[in-house]
C-alpha atoms as a PDB file:
ATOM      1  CA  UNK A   1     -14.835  22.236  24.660  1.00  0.00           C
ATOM      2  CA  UNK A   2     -13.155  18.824  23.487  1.00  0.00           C
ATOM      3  CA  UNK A   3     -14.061  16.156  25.562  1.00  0.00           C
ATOM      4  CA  UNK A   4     -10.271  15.074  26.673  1.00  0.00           C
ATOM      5  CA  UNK A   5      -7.900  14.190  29.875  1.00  0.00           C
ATOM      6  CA  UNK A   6      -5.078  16.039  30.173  1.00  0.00           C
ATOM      7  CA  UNK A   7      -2.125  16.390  32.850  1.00  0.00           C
ATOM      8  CA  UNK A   8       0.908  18.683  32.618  1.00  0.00           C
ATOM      9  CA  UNK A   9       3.170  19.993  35.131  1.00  0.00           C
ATOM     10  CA  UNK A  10       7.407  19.813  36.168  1.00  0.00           C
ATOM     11  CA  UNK A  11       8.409  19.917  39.678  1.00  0.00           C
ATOM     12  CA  UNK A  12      11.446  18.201  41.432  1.00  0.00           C
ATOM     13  CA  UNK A  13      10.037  14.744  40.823  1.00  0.00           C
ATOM     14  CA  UNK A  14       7.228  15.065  39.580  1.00  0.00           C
ATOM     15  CA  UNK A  15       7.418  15.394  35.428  1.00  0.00           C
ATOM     16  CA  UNK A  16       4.453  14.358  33.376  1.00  0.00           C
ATOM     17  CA  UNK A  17       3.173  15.596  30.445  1.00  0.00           C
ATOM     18  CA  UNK A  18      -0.030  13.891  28.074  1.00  0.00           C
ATOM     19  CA  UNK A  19      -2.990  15.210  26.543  1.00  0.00           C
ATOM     20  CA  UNK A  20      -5.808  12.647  25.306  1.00  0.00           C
ATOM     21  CA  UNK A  21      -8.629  13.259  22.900  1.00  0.00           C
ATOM     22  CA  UNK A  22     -12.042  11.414  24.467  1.00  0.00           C
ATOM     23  CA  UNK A  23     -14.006  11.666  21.329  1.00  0.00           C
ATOM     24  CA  UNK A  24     -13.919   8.099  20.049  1.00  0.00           C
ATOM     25  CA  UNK A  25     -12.925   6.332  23.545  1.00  0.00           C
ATOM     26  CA  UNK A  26     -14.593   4.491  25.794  1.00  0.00           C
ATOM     27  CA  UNK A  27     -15.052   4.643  29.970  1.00  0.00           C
ATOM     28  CA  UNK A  28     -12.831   1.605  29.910  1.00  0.00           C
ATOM     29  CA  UNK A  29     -10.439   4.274  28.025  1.00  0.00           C
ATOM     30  CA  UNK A  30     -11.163   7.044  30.263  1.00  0.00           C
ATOM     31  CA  UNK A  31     -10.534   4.668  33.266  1.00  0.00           C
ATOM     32  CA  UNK A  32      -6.696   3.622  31.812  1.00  0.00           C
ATOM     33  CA  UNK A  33      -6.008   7.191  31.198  1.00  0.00           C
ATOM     34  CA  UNK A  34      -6.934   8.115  34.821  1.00  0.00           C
ATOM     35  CA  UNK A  35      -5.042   5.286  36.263  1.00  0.00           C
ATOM     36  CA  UNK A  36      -2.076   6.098  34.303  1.00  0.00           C
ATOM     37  CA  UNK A  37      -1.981   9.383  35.623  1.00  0.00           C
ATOM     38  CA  UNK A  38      -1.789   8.368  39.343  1.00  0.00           C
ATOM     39  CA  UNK A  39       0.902   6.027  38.310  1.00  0.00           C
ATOM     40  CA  UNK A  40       2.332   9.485  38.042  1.00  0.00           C
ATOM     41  CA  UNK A  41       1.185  11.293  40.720  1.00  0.00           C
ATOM     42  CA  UNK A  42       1.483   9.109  43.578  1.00  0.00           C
ATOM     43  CA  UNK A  43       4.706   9.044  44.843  1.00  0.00           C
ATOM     44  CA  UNK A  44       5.636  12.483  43.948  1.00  0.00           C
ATOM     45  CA  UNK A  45       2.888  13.799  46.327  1.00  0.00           C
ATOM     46  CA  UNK A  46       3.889  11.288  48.847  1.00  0.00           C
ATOM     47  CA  UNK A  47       7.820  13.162  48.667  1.00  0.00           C
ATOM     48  CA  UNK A  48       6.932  16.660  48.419  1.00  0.00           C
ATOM     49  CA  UNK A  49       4.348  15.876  51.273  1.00  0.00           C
ATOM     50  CA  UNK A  50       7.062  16.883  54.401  1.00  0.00           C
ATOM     51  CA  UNK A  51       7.368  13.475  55.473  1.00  0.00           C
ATOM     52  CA  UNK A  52      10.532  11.753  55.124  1.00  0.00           C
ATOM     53  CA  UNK A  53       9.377   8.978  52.614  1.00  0.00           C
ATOM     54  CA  UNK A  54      12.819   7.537  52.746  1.00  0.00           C
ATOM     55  CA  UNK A  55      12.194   6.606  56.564  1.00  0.00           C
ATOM     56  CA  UNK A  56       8.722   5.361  55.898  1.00  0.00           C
ATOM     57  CA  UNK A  57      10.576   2.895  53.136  1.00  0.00           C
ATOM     58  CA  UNK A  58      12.997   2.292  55.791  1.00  0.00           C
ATOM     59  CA  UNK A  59      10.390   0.515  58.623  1.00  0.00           C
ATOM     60  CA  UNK A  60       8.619  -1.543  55.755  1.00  0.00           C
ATOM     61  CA  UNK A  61      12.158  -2.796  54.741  1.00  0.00           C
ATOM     62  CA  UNK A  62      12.884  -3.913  58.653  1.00  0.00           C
ATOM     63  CA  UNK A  63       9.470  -5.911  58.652  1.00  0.00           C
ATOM     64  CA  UNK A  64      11.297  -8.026  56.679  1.00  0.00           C
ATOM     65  CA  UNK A  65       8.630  -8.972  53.888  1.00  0.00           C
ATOM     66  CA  UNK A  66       9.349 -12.030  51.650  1.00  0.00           C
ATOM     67  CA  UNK A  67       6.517 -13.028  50.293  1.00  0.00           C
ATOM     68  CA  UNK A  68       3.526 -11.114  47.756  1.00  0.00           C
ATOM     69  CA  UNK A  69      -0.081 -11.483  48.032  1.00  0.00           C
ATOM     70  CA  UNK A  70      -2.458 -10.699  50.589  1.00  0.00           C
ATOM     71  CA  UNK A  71      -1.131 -13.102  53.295  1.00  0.00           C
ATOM     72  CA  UNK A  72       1.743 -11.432  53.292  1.00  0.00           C
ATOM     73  CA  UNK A  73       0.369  -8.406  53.633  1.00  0.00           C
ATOM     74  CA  UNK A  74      -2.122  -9.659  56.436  1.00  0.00           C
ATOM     75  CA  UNK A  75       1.105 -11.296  58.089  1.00  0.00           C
ATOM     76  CA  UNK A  76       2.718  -8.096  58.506  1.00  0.00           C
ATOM     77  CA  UNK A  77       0.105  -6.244  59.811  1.00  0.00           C
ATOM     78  CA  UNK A  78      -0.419  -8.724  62.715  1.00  0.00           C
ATOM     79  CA  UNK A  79       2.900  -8.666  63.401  1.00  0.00           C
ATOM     80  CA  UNK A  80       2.637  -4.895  64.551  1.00  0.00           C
ATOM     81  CA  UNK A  81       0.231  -2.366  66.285  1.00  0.00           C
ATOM     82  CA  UNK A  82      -0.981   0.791  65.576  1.00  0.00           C
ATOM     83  CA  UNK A  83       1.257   2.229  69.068  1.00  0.00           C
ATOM     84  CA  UNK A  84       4.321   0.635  67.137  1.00  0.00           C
ATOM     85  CA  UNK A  85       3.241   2.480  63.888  1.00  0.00           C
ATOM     86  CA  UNK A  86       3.197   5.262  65.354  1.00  0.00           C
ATOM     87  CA  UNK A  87       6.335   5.542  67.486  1.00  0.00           C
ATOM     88  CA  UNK A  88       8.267   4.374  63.856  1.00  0.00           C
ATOM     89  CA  UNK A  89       6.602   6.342  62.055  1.00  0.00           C
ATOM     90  CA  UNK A  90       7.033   9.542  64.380  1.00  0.00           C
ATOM     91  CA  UNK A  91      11.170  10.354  62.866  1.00  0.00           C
ATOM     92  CA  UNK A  92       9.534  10.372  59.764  1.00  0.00           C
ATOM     93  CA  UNK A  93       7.249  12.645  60.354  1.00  0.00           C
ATOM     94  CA  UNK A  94      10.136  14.988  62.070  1.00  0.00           C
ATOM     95  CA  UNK A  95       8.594  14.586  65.452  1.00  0.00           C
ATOM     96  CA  UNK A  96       5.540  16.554  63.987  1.00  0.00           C
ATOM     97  CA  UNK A  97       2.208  14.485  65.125  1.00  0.00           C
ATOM     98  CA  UNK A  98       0.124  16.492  63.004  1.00  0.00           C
ATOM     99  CA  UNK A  99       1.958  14.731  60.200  1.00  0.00           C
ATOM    100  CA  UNK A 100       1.169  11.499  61.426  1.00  0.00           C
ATOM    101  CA  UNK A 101      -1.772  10.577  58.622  1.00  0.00           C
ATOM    102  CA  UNK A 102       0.798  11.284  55.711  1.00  0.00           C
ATOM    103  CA  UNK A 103       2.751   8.893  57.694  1.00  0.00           C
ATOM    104  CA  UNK A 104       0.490   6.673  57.970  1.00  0.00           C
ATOM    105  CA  UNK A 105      -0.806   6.987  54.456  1.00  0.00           C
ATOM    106  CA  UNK A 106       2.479   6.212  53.219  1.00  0.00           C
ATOM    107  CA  UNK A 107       3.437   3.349  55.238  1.00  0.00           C
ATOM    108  CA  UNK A 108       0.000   1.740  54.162  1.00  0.00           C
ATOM    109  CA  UNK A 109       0.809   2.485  50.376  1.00  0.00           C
ATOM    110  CA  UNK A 110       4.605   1.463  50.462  1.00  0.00           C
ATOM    111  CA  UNK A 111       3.113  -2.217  52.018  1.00  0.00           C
ATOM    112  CA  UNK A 112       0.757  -2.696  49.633  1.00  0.00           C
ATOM    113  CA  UNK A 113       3.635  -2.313  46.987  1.00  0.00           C
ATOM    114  CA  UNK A 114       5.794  -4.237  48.868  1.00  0.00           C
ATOM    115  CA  UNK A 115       3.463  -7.371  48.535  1.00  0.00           C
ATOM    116  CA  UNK A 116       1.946  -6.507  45.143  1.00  0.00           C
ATOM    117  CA  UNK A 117      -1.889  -6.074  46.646  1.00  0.00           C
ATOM    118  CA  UNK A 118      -3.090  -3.084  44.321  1.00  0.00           C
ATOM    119  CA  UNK A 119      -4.326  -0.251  46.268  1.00  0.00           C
ATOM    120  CA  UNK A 120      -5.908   1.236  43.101  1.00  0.00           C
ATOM    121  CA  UNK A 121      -6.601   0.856  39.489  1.00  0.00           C
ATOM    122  CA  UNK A 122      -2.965   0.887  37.562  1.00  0.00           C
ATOM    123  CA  UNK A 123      -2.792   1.444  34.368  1.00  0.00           C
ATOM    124  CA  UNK A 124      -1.377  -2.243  33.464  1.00  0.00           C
ATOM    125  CA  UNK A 125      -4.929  -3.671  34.411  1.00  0.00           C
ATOM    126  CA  UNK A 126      -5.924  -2.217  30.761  1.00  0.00           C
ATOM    127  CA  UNK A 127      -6.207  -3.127  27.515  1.00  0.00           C
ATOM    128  CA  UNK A 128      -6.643   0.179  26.121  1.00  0.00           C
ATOM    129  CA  UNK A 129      -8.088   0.614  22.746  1.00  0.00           C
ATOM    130  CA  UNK A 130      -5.123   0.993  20.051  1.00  0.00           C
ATOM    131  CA  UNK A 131      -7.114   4.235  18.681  1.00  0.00           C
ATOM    132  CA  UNK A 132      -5.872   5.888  21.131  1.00  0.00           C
ATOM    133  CA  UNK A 133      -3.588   8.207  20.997  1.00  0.00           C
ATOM    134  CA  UNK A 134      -1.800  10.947  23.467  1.00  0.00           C
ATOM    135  CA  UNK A 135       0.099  14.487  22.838  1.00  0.00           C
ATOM    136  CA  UNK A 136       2.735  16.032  24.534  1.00  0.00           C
ATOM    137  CA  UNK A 137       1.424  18.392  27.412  1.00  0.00           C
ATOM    138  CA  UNK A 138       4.489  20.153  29.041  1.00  0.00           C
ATOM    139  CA  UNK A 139       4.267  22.786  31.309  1.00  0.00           C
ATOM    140  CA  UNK A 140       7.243  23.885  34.034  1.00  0.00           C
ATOM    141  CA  UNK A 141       5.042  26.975  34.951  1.00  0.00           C
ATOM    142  CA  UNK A 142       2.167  25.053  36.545  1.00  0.00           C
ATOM    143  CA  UNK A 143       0.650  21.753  37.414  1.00  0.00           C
ATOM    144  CA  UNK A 144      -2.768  21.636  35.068  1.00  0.00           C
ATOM    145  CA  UNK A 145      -5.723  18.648  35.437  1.00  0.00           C
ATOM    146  CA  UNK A 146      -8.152  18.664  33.060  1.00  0.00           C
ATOM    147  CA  UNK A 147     -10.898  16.179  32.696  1.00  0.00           C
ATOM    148  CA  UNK A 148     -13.844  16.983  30.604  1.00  0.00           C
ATOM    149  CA  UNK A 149     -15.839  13.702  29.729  1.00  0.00           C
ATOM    150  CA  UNK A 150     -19.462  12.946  29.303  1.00  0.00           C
ATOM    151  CA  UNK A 151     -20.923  15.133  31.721  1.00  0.00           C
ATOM    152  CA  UNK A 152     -17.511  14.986  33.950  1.00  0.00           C
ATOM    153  CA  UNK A 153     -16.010  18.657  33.639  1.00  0.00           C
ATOM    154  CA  UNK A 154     -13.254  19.769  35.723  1.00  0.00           C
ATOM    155  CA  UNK A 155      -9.875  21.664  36.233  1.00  0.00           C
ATOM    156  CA  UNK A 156      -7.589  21.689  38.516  1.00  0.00           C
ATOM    157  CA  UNK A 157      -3.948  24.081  38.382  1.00  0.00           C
ATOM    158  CA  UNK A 158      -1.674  25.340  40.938  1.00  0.00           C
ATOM    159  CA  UNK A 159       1.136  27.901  39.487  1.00  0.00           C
ATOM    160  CA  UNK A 160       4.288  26.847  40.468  1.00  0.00           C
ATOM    161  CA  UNK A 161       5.845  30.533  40.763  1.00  0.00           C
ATOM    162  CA  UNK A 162       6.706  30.892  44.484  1.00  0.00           C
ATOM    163  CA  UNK A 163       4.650  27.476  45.580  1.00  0.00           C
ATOM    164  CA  UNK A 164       5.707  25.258  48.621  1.00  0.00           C
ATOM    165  CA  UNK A 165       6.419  21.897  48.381  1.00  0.00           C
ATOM    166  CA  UNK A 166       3.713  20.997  49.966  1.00  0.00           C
ATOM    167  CA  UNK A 167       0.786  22.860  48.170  1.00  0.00           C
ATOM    168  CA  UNK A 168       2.235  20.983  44.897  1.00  0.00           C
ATOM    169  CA  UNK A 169       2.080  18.146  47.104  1.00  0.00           C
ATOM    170  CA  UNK A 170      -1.650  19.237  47.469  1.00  0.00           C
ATOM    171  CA  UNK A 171      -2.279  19.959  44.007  1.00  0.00           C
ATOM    172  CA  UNK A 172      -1.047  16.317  43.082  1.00  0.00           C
ATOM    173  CA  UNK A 173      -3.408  14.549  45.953  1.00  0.00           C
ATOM    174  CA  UNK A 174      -5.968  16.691  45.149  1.00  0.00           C
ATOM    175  CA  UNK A 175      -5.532  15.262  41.136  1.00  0.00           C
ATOM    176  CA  UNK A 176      -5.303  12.006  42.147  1.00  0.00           C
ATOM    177  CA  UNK A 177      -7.975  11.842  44.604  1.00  0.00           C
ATOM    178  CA  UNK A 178      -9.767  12.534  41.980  1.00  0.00           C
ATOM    179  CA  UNK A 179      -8.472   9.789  39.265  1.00  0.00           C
ATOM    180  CA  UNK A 180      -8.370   6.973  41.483  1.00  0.00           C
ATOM    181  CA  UNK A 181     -11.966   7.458  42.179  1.00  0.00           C
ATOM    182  CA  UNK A 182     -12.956   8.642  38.583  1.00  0.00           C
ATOM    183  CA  UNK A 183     -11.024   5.581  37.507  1.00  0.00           C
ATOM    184  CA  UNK A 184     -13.495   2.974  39.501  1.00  0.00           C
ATOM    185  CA  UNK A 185     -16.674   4.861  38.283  1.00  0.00           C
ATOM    186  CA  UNK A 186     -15.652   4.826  33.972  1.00  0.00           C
ATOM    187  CA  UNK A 187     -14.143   1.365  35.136  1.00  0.00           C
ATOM    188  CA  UNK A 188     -17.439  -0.209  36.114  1.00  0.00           C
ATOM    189  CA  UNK A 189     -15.896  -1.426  39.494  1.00  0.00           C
ATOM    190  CA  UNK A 190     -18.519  -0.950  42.456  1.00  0.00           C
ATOM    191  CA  UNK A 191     -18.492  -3.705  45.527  1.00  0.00           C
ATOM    192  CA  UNK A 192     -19.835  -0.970  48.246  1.00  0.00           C
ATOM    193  CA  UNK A 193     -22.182  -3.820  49.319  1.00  0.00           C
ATOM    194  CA  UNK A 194     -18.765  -5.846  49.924  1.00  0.00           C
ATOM    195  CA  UNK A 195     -17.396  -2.943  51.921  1.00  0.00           C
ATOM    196  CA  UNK A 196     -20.073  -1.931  54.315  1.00  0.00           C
ATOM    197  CA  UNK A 197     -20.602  -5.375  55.035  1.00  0.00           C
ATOM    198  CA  UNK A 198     -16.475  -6.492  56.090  1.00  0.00           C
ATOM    199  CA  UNK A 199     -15.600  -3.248  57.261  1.00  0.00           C
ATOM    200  CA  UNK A 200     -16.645  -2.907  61.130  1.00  0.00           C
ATOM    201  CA  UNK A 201     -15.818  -0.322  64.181  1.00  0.00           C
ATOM    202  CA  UNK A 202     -12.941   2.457  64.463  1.00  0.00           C
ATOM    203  CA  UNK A 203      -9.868   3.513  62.990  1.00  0.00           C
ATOM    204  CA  UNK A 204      -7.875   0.403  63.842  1.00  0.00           C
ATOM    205  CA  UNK A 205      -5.227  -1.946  62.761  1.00  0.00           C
ATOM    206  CA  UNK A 206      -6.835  -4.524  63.893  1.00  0.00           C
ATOM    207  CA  UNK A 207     -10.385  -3.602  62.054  1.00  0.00           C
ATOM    208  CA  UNK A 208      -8.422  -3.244  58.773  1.00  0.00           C
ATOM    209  CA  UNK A 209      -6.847  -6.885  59.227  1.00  0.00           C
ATOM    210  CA  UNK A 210     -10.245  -8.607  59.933  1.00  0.00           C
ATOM    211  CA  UNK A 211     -11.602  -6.917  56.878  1.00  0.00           C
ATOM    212  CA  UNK A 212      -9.196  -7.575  54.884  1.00  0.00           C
ATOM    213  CA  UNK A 213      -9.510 -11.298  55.735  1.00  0.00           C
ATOM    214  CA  UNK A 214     -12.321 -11.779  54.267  1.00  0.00           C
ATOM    215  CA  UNK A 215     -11.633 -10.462  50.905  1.00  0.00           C
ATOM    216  CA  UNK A 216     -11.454 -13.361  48.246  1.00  0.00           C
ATOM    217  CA  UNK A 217      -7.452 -13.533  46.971  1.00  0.00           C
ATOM    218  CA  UNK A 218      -8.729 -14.619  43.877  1.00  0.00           C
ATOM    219  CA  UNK A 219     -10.982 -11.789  43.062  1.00  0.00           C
ATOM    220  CA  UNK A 220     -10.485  -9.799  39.617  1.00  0.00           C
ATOM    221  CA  UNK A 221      -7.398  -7.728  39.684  1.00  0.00           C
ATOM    222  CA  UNK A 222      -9.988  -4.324  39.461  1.00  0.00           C
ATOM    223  CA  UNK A 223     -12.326  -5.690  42.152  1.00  0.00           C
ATOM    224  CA  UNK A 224      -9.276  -6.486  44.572  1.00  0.00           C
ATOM    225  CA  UNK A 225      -8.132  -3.410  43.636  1.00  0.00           C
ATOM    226  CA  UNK A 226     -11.557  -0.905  44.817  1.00  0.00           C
ATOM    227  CA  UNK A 227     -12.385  -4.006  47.895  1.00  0.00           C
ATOM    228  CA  UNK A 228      -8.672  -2.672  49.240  1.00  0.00           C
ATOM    229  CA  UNK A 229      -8.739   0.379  48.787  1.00  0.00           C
ATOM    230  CA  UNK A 230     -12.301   1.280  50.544  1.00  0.00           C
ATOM    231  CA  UNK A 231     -11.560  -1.179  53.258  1.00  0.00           C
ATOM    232  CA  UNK A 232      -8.653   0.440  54.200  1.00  0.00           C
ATOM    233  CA  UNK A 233     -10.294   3.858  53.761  1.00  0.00           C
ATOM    234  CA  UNK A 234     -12.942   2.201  56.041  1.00  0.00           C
ATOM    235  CA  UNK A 235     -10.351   1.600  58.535  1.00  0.00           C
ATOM    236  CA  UNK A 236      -8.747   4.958  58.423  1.00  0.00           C
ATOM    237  CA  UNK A 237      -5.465   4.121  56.557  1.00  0.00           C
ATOM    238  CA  UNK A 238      -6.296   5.886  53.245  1.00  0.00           C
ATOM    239  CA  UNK A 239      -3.848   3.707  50.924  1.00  0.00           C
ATOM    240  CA  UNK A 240      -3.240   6.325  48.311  1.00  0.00           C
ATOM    241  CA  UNK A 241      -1.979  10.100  48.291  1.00  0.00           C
ATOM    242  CA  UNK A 242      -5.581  12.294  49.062  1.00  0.00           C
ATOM    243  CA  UNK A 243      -5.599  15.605  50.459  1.00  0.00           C
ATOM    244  CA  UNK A 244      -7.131  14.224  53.416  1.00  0.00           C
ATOM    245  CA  UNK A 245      -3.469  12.951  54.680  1.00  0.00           C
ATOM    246  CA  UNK A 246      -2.727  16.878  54.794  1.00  0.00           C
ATOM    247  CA  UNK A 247      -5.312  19.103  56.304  1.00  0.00           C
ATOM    248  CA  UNK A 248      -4.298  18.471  60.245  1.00  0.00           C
ATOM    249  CA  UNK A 249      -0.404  19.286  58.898  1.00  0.00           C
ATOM    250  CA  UNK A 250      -1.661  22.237  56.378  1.00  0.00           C
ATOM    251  CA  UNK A 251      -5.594  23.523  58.054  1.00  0.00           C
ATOM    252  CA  UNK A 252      -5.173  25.324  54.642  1.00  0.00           C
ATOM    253  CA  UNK A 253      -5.530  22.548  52.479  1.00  0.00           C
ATOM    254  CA  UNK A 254      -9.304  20.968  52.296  1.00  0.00           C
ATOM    255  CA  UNK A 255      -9.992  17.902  51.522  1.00  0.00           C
ATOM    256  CA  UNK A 256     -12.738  17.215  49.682  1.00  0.00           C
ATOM    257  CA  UNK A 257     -16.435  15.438  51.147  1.00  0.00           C
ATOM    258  CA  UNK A 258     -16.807  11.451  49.677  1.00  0.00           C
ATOM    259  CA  UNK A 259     -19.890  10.685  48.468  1.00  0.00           C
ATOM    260  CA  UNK A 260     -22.002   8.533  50.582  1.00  0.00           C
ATOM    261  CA  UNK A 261     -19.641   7.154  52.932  1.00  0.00           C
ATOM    262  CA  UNK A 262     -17.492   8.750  55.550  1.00  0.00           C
ATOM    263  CA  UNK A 263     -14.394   6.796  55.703  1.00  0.00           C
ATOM    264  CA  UNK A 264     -12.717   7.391  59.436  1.00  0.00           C
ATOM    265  CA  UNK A 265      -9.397   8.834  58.138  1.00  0.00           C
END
């Protein structure tokens, strides 16, 4: 089997299509490709999730943002607490509780975006090499993941014949789950020391704040990016679409275990 990364599928919003040949790449390659992908991904799972995204977008706009950068972000979360979160976020979630961590998820994402703090690897942190090269992948029967690289092998598909918006929704968290982490490891981008050691007690908007405090503004684009992202998984706001936001909505859909930490949502 060709070593390669490929992502297909067309579904409401979500319409991707690429296939890329790994054979003369390199894990900085492998990382773009990934991070590209959730570029993709990411807000399509968010829509197809059952929240109302639009409403989510809706209480970020009344908090009134103006400024980028983490002390704008750090600003706005002060200025709020995780009872007010929740009672906004509730209409979104059609008075359904057990939708609250998409919610919550989502809010979290659409703030980092708001003030330009990366909650991930993107694919414009790359300088990809200008071997490579992509085909057209196109599918409207499924959604297909496949990621076969080194000693990395594996597939993920969901036929879209008869499927619920919300087990593509899956499908796409699951693939992305899966590239955002994927993307750190080919990237080179480990600060777990950094995390253990800022990240303190319970779920808690508070927690997340003093963590987040103490991360350098200044710090490499890809460090910022992974020091974010597991803090806030350390606080229990998972910043990017994972099928962990789903499984108290859908008990059907299981999320899978993280490697040597256990974040606390």
């Amino acid at each position: 089997m060709d070593e390669e990364l490929a992502l297909s599928g067309r579904y409401k919003s979500f319409d991707f299509g690429k296939r890329y040949s790994l054979e003369k790449t390199q894990d900085e390659d492998a990382a773009f490709i990934l991070s590209e992908f959730s570029d993709a991904l990411e807000y399509p799972a968010y829509e197809l999730s059952g929240i109302g995204l639009g409403k989510v977008n809706d209480y970020v706009d009344k908090l009134k943002i103006t400024g980028k950068g983490m002390p704008s972000l750090i600003s706005a979360l002060e200025n709020i607490s995780a009872g007010q979160l929740k009672d906004s976020l509730l209409e979104a979630c059609g008075d359904d509780k057990k939708k609250m961590s998409i919610a919550e998820s989502a809010f979290i994402y659409l703030l980092l975006k708001r003030t330009g703090v990366p909650n991930r690897l993107s694919a414009d942190m790359f300088a990809p090499s200008k071997t490579l090269k992509y085909e057209r992948f196109d599918s409207d029967k499924q959604v297909m993941f496949v990621g076969n690289y080194k000693n990395w092998r594996v597939i993920k598909k969901l036929s879209l014949e008869n499927a619920q918006d919300y087990e593509v929704s899956a499908v796409l968290c699951s693939v992305n789950f899966t590239s955002v982490n994927k993307a750190f490891d080919f990237a080179g981008i480990n600060e777990e020391e950094q995390v253990k050691r800022i990240s303190k007690g319970r779920k808690s908007l508070t927690n997340l704040v003093n963590a987040l405090k103490q991360i350098h503004h200044s710090e490499d684009p890809k460090k910022l990016a992974y020091l974010v992202c597991k803090v806030c998984e350390e606080a229990g706001y998972r910043p990017y679409a994972s099928p962990h936001m789903l499984s108290d909505a859908y008990p059907d859909i299981k999320p899978p275990k993280v490697r040597g930490r256990k974040p606390k949502g």
